[in-house]
C-alpha atoms as a PDB file:
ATOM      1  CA  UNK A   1    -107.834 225.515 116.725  1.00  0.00           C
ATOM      2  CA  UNK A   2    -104.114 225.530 118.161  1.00  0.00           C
ATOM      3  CA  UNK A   3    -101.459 223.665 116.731  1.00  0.00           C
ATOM      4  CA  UNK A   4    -101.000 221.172 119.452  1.00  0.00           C
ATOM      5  CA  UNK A   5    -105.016 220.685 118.744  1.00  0.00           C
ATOM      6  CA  UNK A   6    -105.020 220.376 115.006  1.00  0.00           C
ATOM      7  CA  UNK A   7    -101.956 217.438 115.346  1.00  0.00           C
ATOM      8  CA  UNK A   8    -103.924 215.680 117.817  1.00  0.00           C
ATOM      9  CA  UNK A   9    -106.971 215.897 115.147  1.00  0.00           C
ATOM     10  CA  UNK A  10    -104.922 214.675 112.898  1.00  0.00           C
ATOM     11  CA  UNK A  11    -103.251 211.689 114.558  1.00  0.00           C
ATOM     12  CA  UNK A  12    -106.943 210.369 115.314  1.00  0.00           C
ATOM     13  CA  UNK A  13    -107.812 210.542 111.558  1.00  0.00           C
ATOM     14  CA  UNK A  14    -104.736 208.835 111.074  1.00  0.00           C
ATOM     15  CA  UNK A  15    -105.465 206.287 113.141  1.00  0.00           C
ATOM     16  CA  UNK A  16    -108.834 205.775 112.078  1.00  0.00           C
ATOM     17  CA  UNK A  17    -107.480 205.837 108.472  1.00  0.00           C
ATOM     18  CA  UNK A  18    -105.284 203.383 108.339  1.00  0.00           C
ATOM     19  CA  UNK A  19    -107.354 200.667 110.199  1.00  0.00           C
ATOM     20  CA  UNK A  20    -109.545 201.389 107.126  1.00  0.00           C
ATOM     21  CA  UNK A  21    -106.625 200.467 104.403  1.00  0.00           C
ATOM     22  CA  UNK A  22    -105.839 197.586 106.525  1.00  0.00           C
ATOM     23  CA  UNK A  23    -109.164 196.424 106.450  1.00  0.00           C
ATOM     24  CA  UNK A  24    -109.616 197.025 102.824  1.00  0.00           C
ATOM     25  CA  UNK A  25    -106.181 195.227 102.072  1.00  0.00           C
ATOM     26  CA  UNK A  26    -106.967 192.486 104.090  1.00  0.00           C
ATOM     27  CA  UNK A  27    -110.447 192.191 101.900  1.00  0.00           C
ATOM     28  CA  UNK A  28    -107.976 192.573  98.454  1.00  0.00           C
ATOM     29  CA  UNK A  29    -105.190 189.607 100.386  1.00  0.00           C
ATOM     30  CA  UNK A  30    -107.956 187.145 100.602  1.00  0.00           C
ATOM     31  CA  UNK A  31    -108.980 187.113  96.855  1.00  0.00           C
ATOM     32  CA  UNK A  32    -106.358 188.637  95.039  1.00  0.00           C
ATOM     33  CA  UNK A  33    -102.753 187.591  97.123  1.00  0.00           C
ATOM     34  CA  UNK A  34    -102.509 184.210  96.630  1.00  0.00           C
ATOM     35  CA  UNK A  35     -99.383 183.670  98.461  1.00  0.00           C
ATOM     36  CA  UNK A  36    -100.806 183.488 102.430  1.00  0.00           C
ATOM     37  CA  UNK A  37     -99.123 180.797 104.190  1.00  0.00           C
ATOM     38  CA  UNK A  38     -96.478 180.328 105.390  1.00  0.00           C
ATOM     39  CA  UNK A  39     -96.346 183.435 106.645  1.00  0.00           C
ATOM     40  CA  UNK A  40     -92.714 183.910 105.478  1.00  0.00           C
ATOM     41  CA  UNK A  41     -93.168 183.232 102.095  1.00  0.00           C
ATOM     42  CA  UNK A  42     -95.781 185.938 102.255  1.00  0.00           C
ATOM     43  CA  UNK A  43     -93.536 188.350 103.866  1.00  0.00           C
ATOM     44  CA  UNK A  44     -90.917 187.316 101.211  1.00  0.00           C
ATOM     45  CA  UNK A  45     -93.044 187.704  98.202  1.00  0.00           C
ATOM     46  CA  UNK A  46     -94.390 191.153  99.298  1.00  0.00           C
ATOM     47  CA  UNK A  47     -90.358 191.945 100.166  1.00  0.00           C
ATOM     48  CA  UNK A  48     -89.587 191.549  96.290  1.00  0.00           C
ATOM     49  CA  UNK A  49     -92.985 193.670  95.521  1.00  0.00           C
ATOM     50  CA  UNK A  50     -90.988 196.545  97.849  1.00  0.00           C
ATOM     51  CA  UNK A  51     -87.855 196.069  96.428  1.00  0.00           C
ATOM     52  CA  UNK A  52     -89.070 196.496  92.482  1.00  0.00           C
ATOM     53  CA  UNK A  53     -91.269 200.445  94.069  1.00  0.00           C
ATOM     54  CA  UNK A  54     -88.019 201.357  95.991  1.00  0.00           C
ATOM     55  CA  UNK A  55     -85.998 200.684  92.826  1.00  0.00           C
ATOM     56  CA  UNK A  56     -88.299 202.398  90.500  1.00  0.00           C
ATOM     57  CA  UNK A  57     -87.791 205.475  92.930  1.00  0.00           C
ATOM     58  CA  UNK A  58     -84.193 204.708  93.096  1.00  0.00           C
ATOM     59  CA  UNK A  59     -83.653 204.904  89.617  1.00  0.00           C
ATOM     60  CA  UNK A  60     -85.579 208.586  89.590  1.00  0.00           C
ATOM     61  CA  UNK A  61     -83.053 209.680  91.847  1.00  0.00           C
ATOM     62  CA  UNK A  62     -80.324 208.218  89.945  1.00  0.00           C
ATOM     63  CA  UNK A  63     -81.467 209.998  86.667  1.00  0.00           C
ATOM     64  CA  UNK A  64     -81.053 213.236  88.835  1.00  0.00           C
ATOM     65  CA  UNK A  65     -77.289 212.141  89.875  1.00  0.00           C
ATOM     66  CA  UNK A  66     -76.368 211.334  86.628  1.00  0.00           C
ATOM     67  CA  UNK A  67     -77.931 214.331  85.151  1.00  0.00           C
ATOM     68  CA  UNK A  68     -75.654 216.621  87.960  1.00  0.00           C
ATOM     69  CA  UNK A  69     -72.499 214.833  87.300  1.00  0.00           C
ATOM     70  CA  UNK A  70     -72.991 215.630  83.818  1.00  0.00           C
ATOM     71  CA  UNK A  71     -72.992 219.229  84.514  1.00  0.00           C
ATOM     72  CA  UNK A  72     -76.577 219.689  83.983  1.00  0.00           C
ATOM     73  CA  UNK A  73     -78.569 221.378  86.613  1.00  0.00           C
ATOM     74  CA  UNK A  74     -82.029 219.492  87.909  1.00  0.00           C
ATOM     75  CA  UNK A  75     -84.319 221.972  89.680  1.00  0.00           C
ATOM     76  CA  UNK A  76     -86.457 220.363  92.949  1.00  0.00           C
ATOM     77  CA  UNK A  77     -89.358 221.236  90.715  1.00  0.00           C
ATOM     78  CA  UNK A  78     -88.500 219.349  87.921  1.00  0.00           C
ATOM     79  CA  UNK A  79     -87.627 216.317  90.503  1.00  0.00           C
ATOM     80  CA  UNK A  80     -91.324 216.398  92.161  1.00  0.00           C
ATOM     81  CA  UNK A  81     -92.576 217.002  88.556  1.00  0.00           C
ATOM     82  CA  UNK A  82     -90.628 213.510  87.559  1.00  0.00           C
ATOM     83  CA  UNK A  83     -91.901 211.505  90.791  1.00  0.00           C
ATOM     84  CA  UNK A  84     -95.688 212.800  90.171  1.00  0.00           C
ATOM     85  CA  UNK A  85     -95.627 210.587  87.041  1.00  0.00           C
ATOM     86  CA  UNK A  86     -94.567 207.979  89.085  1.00  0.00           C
ATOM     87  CA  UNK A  87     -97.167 208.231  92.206  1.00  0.00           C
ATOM     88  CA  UNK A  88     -98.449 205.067  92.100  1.00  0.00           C
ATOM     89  CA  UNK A  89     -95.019 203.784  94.177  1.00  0.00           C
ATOM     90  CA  UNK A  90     -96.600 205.429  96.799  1.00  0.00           C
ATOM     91  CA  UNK A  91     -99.997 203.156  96.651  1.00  0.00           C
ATOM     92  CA  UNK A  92     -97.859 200.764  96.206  1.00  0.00           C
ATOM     93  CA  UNK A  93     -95.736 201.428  99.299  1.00  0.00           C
ATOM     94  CA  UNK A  94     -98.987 201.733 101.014  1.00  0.00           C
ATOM     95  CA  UNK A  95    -100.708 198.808 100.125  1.00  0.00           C
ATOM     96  CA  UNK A  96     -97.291 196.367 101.691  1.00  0.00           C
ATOM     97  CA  UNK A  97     -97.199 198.649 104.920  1.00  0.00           C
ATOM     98  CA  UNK A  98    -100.911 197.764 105.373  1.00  0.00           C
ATOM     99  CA  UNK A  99     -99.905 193.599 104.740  1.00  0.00           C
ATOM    100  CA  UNK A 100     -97.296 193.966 106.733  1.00  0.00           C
ATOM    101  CA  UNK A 101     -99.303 195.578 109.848  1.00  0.00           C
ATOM    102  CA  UNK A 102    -101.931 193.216 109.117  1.00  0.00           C
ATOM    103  CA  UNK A 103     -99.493 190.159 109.332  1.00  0.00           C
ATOM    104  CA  UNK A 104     -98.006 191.722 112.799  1.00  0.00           C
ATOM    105  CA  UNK A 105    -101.427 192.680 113.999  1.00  0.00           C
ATOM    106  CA  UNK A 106    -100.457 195.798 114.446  1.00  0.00           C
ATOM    107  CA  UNK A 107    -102.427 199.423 114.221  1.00  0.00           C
ATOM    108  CA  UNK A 108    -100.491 201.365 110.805  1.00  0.00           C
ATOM    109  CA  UNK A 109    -102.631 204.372 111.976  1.00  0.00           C
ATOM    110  CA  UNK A 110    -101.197 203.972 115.536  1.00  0.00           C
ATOM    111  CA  UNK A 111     -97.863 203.246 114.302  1.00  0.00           C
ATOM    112  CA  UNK A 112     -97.597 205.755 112.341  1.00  0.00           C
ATOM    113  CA  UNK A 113     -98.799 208.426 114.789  1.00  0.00           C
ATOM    114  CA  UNK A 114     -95.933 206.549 117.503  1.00  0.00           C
ATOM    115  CA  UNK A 115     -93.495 207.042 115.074  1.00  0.00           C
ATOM    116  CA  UNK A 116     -94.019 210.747 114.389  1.00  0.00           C
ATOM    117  CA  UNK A 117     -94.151 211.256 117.786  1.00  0.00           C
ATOM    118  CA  UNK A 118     -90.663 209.179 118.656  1.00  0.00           C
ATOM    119  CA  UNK A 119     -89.154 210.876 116.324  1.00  0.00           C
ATOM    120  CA  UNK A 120     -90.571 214.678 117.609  1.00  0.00           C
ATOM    121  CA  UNK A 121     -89.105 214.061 120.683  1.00  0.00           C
ATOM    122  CA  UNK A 122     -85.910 214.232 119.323  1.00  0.00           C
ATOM    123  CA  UNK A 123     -85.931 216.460 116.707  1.00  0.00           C
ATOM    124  CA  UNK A 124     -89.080 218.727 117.175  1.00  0.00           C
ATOM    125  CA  UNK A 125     -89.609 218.504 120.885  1.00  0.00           C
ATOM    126  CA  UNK A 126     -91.715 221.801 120.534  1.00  0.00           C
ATOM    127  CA  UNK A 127     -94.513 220.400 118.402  1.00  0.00           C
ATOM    128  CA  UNK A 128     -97.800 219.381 118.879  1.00  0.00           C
ATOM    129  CA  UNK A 129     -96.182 216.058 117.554  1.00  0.00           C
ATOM    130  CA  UNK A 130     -93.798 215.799 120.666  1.00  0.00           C
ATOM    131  CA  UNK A 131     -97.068 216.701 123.208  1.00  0.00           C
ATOM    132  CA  UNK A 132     -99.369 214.422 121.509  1.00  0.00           C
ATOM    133  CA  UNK A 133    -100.707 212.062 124.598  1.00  0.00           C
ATOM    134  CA  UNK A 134     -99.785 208.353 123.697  1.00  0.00           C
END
């Protein structure tokens, strides 16, 4: 399988992927989200649900700035050691990209794969990513 073949293989299980989380967190949003409408106070709620995993990362990172200014020296390794004991901001990252596509109507999956490609075409206009037929 070429490369160009094994990306395109991969942006259909993307796609097919993430209409399965959205359906899934649309399933969880009807029994266990109890803010729905209106749709703004949704949007906000899940906003301060984003802000508190984007701090929690945040606050790894600013361990690691600290830790340099202090003259210490923090190896990548012990970095992705430090976020792998925090990998459940990524679910939860996850779960308010699928509310949010849900709320838009939009495709993650599809998104997703759009956005890889956007971006290829600037900075890896040689990948299977850049050729991938949208």
């Amino acid at each position: 399988m070429s490369d160009n073949e094994r990306i395109k293989s991969l942006a259909d299980a993307a796609i097919s992927g993430g209409s399965a989380i959205q359906q899934l967190q649309a399933a969880y949003d009807e029994v266990g989200w109890r803010i729905q409408e209106p749709s703004w106070a949704k949007a906000r709620h899940l906003l301060y649900h984003l802000l508190s995993a984007t701090t929690e990362l945040a606050l790894l990172v600013e361990e690691v700035e600290h830790a340099e200014d202090r003259g210490e020296t923090v190896t990548s390794d012990e970095f992705i050691k430090t976020i792998s004991e925090h990998a459940s901001v990524s679910a939860h990252l996850l779960f308010h990209a699928a509310q949010i596509a849900n709320m838009a109507g939009a495709d993650l999956g599809a998104e997703l794969v759009k956005l890889h490609h956007g971006n290829a075409q600037r900075f890896a206009p040689d990948s299977g990513f850049a050729q991938l037929d949208l």
